[in-house]
C-alpha atoms as a PDB file:
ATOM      1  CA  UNK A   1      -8.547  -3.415 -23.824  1.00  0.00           C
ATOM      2  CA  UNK A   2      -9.467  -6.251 -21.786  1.00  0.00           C
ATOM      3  CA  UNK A   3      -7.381  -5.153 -18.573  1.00  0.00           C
ATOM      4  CA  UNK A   4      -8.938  -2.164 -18.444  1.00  0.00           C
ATOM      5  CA  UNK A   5     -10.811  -1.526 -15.266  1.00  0.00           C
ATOM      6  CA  UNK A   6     -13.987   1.507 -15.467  1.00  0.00           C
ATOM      7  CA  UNK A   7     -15.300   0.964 -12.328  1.00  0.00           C
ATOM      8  CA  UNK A   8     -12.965   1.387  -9.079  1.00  0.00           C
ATOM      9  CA  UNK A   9     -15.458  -1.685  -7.436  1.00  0.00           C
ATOM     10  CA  UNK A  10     -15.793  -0.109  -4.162  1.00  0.00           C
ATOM     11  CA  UNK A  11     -12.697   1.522  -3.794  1.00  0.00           C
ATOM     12  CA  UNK A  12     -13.018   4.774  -2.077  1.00  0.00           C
ATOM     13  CA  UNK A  13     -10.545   6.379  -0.614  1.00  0.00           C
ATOM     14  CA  UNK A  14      -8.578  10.664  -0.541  1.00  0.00           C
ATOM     15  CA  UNK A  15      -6.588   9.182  -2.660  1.00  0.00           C
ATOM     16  CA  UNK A  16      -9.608   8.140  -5.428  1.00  0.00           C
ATOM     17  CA  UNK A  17      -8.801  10.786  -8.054  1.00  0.00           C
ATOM     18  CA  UNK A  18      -4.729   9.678  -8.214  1.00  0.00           C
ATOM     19  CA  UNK A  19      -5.975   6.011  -8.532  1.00  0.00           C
ATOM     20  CA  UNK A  20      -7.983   6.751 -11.676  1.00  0.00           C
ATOM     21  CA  UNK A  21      -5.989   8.576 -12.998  1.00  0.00           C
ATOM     22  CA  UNK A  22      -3.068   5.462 -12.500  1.00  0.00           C
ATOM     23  CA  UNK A  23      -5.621   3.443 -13.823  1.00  0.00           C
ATOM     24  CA  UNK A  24      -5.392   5.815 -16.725  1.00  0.00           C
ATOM     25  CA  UNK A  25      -1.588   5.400 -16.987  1.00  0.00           C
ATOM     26  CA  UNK A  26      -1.863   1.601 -17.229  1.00  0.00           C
ATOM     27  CA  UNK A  27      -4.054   1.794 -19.947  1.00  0.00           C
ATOM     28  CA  UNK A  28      -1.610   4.012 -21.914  1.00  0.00           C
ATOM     29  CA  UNK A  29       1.303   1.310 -21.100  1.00  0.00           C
ATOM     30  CA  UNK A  30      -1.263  -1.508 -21.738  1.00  0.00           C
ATOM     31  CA  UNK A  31      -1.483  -0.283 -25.635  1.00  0.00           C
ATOM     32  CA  UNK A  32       1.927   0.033 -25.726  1.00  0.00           C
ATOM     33  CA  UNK A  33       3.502  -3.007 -24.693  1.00  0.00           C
ATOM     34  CA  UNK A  34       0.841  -5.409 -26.135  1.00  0.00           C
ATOM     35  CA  UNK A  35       1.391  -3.970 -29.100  1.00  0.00           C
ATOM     36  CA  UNK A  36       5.484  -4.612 -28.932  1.00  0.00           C
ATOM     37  CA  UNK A  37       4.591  -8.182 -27.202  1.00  0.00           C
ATOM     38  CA  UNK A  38       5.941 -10.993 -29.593  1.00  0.00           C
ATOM     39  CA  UNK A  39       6.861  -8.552 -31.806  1.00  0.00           C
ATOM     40  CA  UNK A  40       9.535  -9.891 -34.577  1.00  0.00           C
ATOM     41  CA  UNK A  41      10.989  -6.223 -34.504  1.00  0.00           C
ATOM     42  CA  UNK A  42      11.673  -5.721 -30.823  1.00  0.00           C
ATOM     43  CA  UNK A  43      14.679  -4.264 -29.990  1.00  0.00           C
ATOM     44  CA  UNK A  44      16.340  -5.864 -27.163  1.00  0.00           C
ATOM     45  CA  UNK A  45      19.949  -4.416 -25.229  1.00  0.00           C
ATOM     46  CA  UNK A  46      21.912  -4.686 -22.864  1.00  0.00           C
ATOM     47  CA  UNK A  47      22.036  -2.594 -19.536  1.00  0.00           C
ATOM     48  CA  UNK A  48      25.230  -1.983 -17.877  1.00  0.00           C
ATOM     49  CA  UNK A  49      24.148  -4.070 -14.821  1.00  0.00           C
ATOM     50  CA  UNK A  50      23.793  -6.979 -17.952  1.00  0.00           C
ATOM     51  CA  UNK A  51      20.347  -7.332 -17.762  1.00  0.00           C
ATOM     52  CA  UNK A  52      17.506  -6.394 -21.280  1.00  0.00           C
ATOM     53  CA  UNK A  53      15.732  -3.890 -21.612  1.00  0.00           C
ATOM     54  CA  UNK A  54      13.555  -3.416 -24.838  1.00  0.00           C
ATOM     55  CA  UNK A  55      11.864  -0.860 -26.899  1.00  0.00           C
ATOM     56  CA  UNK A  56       8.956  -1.497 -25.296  1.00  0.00           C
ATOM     57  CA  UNK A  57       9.916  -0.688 -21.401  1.00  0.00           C
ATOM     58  CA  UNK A  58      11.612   2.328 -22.414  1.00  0.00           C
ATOM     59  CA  UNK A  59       7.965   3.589 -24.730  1.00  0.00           C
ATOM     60  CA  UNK A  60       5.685   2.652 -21.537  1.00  0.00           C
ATOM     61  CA  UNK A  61       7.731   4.601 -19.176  1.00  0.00           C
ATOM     62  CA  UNK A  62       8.438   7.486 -21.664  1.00  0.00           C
ATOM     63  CA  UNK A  63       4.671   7.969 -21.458  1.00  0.00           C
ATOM     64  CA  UNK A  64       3.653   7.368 -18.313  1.00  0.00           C
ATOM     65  CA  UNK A  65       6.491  10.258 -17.107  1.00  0.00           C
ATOM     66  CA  UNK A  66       4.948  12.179 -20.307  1.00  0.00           C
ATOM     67  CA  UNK A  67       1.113  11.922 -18.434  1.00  0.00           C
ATOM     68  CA  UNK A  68       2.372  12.353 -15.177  1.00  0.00           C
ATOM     69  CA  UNK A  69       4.642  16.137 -16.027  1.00  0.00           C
ATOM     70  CA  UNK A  70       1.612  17.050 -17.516  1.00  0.00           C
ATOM     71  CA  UNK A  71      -1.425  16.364 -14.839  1.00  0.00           C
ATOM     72  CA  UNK A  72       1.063  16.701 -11.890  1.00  0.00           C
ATOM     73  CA  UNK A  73       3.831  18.788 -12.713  1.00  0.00           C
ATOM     74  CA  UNK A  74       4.938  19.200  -9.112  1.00  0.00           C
ATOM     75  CA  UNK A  75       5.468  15.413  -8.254  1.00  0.00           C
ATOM     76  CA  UNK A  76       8.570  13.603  -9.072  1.00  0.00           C
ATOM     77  CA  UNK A  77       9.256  10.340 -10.955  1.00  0.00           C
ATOM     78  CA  UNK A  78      11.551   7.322  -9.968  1.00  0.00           C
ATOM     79  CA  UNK A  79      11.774   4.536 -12.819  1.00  0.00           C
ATOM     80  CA  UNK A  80      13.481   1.832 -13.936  1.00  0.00           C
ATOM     81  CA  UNK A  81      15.018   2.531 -17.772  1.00  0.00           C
ATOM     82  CA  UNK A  82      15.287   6.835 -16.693  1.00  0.00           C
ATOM     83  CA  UNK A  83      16.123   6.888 -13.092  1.00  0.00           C
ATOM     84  CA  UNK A  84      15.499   9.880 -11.096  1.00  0.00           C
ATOM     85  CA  UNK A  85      16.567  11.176  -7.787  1.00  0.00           C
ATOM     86  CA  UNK A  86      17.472   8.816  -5.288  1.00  0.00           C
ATOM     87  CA  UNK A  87      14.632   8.740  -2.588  1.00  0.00           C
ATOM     88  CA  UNK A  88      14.187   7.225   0.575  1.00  0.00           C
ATOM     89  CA  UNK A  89      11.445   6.435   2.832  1.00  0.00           C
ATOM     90  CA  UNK A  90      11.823   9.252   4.815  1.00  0.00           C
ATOM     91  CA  UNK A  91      11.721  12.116   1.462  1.00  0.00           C
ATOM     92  CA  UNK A  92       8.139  14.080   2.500  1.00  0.00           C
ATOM     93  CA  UNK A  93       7.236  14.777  -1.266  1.00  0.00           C
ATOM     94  CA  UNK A  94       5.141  12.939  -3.962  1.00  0.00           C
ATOM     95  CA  UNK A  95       6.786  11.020  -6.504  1.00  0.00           C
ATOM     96  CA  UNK A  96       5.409   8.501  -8.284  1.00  0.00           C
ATOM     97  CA  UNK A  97       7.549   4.774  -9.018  1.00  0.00           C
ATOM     98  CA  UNK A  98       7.507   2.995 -12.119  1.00  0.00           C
ATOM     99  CA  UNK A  99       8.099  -0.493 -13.570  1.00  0.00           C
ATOM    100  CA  UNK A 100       7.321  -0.166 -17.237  1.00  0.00           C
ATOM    101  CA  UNK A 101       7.829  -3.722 -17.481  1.00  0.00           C
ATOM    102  CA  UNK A 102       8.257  -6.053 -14.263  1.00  0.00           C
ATOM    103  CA  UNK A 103       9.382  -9.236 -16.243  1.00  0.00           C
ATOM    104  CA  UNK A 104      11.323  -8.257 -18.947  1.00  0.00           C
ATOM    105  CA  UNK A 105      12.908 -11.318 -19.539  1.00  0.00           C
ATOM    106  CA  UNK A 106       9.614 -13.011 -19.779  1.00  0.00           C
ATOM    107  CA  UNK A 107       7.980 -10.340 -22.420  1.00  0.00           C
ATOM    108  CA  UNK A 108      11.213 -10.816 -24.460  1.00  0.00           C
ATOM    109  CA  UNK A 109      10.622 -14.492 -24.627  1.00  0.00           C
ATOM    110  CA  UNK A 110       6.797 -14.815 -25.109  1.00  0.00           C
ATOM    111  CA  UNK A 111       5.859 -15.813 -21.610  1.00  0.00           C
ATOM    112  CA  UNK A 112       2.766 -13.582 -20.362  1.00  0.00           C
ATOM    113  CA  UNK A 113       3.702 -12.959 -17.073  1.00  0.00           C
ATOM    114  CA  UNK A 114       4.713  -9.612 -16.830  1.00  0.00           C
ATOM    115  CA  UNK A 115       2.973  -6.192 -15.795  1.00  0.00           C
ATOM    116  CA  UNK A 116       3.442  -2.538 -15.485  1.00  0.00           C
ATOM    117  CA  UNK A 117       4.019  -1.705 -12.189  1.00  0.00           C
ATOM    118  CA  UNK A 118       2.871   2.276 -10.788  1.00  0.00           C
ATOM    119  CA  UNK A 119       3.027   3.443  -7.129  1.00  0.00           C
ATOM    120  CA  UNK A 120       2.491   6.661  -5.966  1.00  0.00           C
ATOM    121  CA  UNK A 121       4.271   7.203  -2.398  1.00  0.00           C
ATOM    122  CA  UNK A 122       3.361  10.459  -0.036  1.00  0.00           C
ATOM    123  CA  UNK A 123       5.355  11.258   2.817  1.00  0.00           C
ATOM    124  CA  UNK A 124       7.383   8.254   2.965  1.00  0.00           C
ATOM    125  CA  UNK A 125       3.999   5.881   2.707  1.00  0.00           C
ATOM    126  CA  UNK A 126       2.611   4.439  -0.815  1.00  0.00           C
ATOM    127  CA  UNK A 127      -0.601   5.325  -0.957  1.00  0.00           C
ATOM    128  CA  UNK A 128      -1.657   4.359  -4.581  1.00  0.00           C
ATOM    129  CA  UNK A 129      -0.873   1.113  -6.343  1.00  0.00           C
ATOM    130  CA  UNK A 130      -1.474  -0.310  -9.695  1.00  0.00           C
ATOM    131  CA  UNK A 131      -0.075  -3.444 -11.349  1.00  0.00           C
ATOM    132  CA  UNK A 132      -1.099  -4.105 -14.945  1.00  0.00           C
ATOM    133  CA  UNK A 133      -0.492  -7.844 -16.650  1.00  0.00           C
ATOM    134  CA  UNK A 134      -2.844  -7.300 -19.908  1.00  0.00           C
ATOM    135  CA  UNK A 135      -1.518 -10.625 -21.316  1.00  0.00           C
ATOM    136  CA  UNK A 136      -2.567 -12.332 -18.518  1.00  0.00           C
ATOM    137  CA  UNK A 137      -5.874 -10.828 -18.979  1.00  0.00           C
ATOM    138  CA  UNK A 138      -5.379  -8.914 -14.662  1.00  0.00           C
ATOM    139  CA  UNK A 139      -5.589  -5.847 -13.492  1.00  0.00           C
ATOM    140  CA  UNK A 140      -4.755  -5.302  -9.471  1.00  0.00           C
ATOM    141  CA  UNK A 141      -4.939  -1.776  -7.576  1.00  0.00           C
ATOM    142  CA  UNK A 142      -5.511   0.105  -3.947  1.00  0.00           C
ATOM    143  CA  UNK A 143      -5.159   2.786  -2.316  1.00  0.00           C
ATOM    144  CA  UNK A 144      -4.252   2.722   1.473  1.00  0.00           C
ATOM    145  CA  UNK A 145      -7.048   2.491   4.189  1.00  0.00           C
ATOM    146  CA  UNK A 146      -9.561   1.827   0.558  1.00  0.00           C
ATOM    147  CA  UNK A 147      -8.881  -1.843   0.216  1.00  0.00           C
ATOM    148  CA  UNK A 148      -7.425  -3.843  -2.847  1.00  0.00           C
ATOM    149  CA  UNK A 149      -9.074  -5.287  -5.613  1.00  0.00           C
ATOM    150  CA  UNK A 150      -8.039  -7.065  -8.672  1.00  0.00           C
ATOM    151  CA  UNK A 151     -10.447  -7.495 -12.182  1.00  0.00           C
ATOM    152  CA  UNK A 152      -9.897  -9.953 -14.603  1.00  0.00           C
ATOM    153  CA  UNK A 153     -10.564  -9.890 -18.249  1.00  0.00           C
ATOM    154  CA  UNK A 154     -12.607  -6.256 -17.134  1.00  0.00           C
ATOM    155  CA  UNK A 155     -15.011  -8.046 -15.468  1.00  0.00           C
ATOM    156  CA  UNK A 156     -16.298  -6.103 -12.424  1.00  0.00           C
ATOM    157  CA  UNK A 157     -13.644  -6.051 -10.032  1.00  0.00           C
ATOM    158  CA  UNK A 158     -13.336  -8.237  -7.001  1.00  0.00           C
ATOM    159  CA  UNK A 159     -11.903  -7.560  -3.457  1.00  0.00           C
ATOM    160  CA  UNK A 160      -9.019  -9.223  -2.580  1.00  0.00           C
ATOM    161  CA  UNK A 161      -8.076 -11.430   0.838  1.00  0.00           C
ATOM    162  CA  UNK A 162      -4.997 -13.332   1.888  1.00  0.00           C
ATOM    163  CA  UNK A 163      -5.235 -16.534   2.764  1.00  0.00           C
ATOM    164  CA  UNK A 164      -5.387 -17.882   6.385  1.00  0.00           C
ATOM    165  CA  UNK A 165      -3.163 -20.891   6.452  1.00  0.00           C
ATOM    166  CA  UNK A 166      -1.442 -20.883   9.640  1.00  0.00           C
ATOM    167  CA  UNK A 167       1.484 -22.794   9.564  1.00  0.00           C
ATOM    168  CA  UNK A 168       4.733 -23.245   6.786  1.00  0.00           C
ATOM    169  CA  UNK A 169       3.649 -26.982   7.072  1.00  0.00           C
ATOM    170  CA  UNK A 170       0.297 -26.075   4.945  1.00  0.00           C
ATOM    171  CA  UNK A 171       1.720 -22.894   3.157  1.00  0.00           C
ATOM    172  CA  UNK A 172       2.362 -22.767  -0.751  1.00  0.00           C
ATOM    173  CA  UNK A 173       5.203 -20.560  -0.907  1.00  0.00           C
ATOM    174  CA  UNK A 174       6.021 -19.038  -4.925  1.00  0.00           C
ATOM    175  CA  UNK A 175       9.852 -17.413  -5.192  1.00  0.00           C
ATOM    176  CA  UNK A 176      12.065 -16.157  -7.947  1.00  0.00           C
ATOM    177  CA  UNK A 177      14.787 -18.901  -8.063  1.00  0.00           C
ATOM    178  CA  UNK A 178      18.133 -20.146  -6.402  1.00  0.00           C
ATOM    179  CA  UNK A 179      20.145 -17.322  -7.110  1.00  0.00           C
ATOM    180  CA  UNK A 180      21.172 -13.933  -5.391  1.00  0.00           C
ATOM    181  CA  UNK A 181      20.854 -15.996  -1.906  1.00  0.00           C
ATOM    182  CA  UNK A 182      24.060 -16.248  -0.444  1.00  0.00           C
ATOM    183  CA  UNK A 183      24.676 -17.222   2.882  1.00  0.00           C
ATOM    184  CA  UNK A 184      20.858 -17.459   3.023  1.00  0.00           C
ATOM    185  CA  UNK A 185      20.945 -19.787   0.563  1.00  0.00           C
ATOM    186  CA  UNK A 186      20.369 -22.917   2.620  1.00  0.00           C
ATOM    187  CA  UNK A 187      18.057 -21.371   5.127  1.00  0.00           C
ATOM    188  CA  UNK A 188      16.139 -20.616   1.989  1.00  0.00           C
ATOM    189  CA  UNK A 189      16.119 -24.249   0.708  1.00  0.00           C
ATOM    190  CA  UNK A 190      15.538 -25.103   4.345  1.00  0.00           C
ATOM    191  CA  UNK A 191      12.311 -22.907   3.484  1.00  0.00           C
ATOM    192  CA  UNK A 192      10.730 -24.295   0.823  1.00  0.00           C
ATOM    193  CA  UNK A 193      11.735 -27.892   1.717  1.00  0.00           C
ATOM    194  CA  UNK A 194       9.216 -27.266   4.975  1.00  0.00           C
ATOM    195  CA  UNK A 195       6.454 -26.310   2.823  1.00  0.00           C
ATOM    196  CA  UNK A 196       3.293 -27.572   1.519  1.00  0.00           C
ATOM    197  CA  UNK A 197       3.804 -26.741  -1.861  1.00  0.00           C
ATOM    198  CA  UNK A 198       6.533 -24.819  -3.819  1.00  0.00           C
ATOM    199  CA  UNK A 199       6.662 -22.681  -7.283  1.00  0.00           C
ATOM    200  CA  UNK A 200       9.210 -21.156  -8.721  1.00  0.00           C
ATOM    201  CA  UNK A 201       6.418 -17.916  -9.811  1.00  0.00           C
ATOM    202  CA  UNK A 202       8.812 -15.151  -9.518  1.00  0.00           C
ATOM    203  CA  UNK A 203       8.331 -11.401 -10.419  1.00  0.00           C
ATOM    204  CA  UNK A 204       4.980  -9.621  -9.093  1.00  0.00           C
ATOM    205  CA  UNK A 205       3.467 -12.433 -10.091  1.00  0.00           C
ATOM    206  CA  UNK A 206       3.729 -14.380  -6.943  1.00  0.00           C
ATOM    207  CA  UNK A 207       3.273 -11.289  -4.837  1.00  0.00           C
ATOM    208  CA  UNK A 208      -0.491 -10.700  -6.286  1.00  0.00           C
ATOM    209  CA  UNK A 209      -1.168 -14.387  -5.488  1.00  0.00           C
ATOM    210  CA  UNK A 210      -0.632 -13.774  -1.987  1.00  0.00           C
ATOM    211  CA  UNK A 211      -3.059 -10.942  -1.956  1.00  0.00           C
ATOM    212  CA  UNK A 212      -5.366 -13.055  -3.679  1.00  0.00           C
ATOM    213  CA  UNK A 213      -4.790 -15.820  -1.106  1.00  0.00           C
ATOM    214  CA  UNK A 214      -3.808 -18.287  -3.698  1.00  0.00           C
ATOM    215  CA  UNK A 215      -0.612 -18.519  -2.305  1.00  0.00           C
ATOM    216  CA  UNK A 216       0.805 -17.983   1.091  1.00  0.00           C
ATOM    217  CA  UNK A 217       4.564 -16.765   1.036  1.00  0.00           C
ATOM    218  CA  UNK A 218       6.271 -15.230  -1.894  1.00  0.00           C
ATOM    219  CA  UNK A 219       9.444 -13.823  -1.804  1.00  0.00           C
ATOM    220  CA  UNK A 220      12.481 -12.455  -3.756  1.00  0.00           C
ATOM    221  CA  UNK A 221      16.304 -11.998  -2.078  1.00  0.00           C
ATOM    222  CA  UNK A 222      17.043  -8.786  -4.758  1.00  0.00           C
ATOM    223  CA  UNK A 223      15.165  -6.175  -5.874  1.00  0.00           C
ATOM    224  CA  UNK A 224      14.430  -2.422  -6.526  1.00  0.00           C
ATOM    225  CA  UNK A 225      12.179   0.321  -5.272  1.00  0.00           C
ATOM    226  CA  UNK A 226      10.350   0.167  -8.460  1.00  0.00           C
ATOM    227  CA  UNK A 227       9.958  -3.830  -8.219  1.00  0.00           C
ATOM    228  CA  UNK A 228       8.352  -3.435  -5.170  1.00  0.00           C
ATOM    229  CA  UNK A 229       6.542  -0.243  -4.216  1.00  0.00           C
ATOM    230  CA  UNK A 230       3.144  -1.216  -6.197  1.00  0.00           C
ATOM    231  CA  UNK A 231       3.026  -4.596  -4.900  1.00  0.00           C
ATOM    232  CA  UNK A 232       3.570  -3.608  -1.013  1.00  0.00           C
ATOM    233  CA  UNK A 233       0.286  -1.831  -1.042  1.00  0.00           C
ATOM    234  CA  UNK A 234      -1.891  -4.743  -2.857  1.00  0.00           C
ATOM    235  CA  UNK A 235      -0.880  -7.015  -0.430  1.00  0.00           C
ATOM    236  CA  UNK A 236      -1.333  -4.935   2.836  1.00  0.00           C
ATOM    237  CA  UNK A 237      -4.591  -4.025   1.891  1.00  0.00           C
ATOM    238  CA  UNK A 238      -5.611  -7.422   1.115  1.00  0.00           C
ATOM    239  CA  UNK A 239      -4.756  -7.893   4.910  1.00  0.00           C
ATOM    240  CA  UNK A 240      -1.229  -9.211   4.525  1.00  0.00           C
ATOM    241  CA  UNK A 241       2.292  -8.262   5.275  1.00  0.00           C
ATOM    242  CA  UNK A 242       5.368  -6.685   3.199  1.00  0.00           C
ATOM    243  CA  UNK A 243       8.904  -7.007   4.667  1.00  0.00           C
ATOM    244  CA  UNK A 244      12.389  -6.963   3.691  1.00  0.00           C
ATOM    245  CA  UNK A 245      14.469  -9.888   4.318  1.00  0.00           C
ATOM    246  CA  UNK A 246      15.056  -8.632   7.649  1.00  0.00           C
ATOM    247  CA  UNK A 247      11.903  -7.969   8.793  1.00  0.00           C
ATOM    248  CA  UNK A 248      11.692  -3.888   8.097  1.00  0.00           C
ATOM    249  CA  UNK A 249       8.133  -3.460   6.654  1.00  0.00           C
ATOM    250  CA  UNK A 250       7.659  -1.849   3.711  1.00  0.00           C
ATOM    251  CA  UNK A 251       9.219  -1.661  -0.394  1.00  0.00           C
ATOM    252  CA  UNK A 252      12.259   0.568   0.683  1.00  0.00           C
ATOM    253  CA  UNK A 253      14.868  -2.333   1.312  1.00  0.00           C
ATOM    254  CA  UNK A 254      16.723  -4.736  -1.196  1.00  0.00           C
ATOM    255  CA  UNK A 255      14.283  -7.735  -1.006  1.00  0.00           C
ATOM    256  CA  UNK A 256      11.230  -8.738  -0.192  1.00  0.00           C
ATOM    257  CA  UNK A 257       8.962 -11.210   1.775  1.00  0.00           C
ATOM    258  CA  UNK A 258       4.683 -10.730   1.356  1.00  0.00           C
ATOM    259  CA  UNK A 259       2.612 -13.195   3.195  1.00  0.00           C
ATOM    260  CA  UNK A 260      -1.178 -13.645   4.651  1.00  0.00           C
ATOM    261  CA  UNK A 261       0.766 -12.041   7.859  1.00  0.00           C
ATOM    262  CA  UNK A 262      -0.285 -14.749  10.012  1.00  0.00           C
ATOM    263  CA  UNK A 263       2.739 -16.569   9.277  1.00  0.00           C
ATOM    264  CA  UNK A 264       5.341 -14.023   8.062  1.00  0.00           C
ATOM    265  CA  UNK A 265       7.426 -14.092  11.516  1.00  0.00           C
ATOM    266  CA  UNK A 266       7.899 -17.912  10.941  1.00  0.00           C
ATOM    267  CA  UNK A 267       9.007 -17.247   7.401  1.00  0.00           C
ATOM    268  CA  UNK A 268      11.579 -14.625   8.922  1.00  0.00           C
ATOM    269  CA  UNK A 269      12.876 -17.283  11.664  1.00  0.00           C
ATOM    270  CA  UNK A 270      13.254 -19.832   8.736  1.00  0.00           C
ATOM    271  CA  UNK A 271      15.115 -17.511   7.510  1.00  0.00           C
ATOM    272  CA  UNK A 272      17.444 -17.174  10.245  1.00  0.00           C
ATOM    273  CA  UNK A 273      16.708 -13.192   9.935  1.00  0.00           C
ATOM    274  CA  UNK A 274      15.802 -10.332  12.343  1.00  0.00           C
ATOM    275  CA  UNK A 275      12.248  -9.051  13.356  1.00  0.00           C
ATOM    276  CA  UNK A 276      11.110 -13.113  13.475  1.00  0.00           C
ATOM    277  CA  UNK A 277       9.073 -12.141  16.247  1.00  0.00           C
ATOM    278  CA  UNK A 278       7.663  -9.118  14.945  1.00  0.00           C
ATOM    279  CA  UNK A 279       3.903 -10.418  13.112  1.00  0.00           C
END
């Protein structure tokens, strides 16, 4: 499969044997949701919080749970389409967070952005991250203190870097859209109407361009544990920053803001938020 990565490109790391085997994992969900992608039998329903859910998220994450029970029956899983137990930064155990599909709406529709998302967190840290978007031909991964790296098409992966644009005037910011802001709402438009360049990315998407350094800002005003936790990691390796809305770093809030770090406390005083002076 073309997203598949063989070689962990320099990655080294303690945590080396639980990223190849997550690379393993996003192989499995690789075959399973390309094969359901544009499918003219996909079955699509409704959740109770109205948003889809298909066939095909409920598959990947039946087998990545399936792979994970069986090489490391002592760690827990949190996931999107089966739940789990409610955890919190501060739980000291394993447990590994999944996003079969980050992007449903897109893979329902034929768009190819979308990815499987797989963290593994360890005493209240993730230390293992992989996002897989096979129709967009990319692979990214790290593990903390071994660096992040992203391969495209399976060519030999490359390291990633944030960018190091310095002010909002020159930033390219990418975001979700206009709703779910609230009273942020025209701080947020305040935001983007500063910028250099705006693009309404959305999803994990616009979080790997930041660690790529493509983009500058992205950021998202509601999400999940499991819409987050792989792409914190990515993009503090790659040197940058991972914050709620209010400034609290890490994926354990309900938001998100990743930047190249040099400018993330003027993003949070756009904002009109706390911790503005805090990067």
């Amino acid at each position: 499969m073309s997203g598949r990565v063989n070689s962990l490109g320099g990655n080294s790391s303690n945590f080396a044997a639980e990223l190849t085997f997550a690379l393993s994992l996003a192989d499995q969900a690789d075959a399973i949701s390309l094969s359901r992608y544009r499918a003219l039998d996909l079955q699509i329903t409704t959740k109770p919080d109205n948003t889809p859910v298909t066939d095909a998220d409920r598959a990947v994450e039946q087998a990545i749970r399936d792979a994970i029970s069986a090489t490391y029956p002592a760690d827990t899983v949190v996931g999107e389409e089966f739940g789990g137990t409610k955890l919190t930064q501060d739980d000291p155990n394993r447990y590994w967070v999944i996003d079969p599909i980050d992007g449903t709406k897109n893979f329902l529709r034929g768009v190819p952005t979308w990815a499987t998302l797989i963290a593994l967190v360890i005493g209240g840290q993730v230390v293992t991250s992989v996002v897989s978007s096979p129709a967009l031909y990319r692979r990214w991964y790290a593990t903390r203190g071994g660096g992040a790296y992203v391969s495209e098409n399976g060519a030999t992966p490359r390291s990633l870097r944030v960018s190091a644009v310095a002010s909002l005037a020159d930033a390219s910011i990418a975001y979700s859209d206009f709703i779910g802001w609230g009273d942020r709402r025209a701080a947020f438009e305040n935001l983007l109407d500063g910028a250099w360049r705006t693009r309404g990315l959305g999803d994990f998407w616009s979080h790997m361009l930041v660690a790529e350094g493509s983009v500058d800002v992205a950021i998202e005003p509601s999400l999940a544990l499991w819409d987050m936790a792989a792409l914190d990691l990515i993009v503090t390796e790659a040197g940058g920053r991972f914050t709620s809305l209010d400034g609290v770093d890490g994926p354990f809030g309900p938001n998100a803001i990743s930047t190249n770090s040099t400018i993330h406390s003027q993003v949070l005083s756009a904002l009109n938020v706390k911790g503005g002076n805090n990067g």
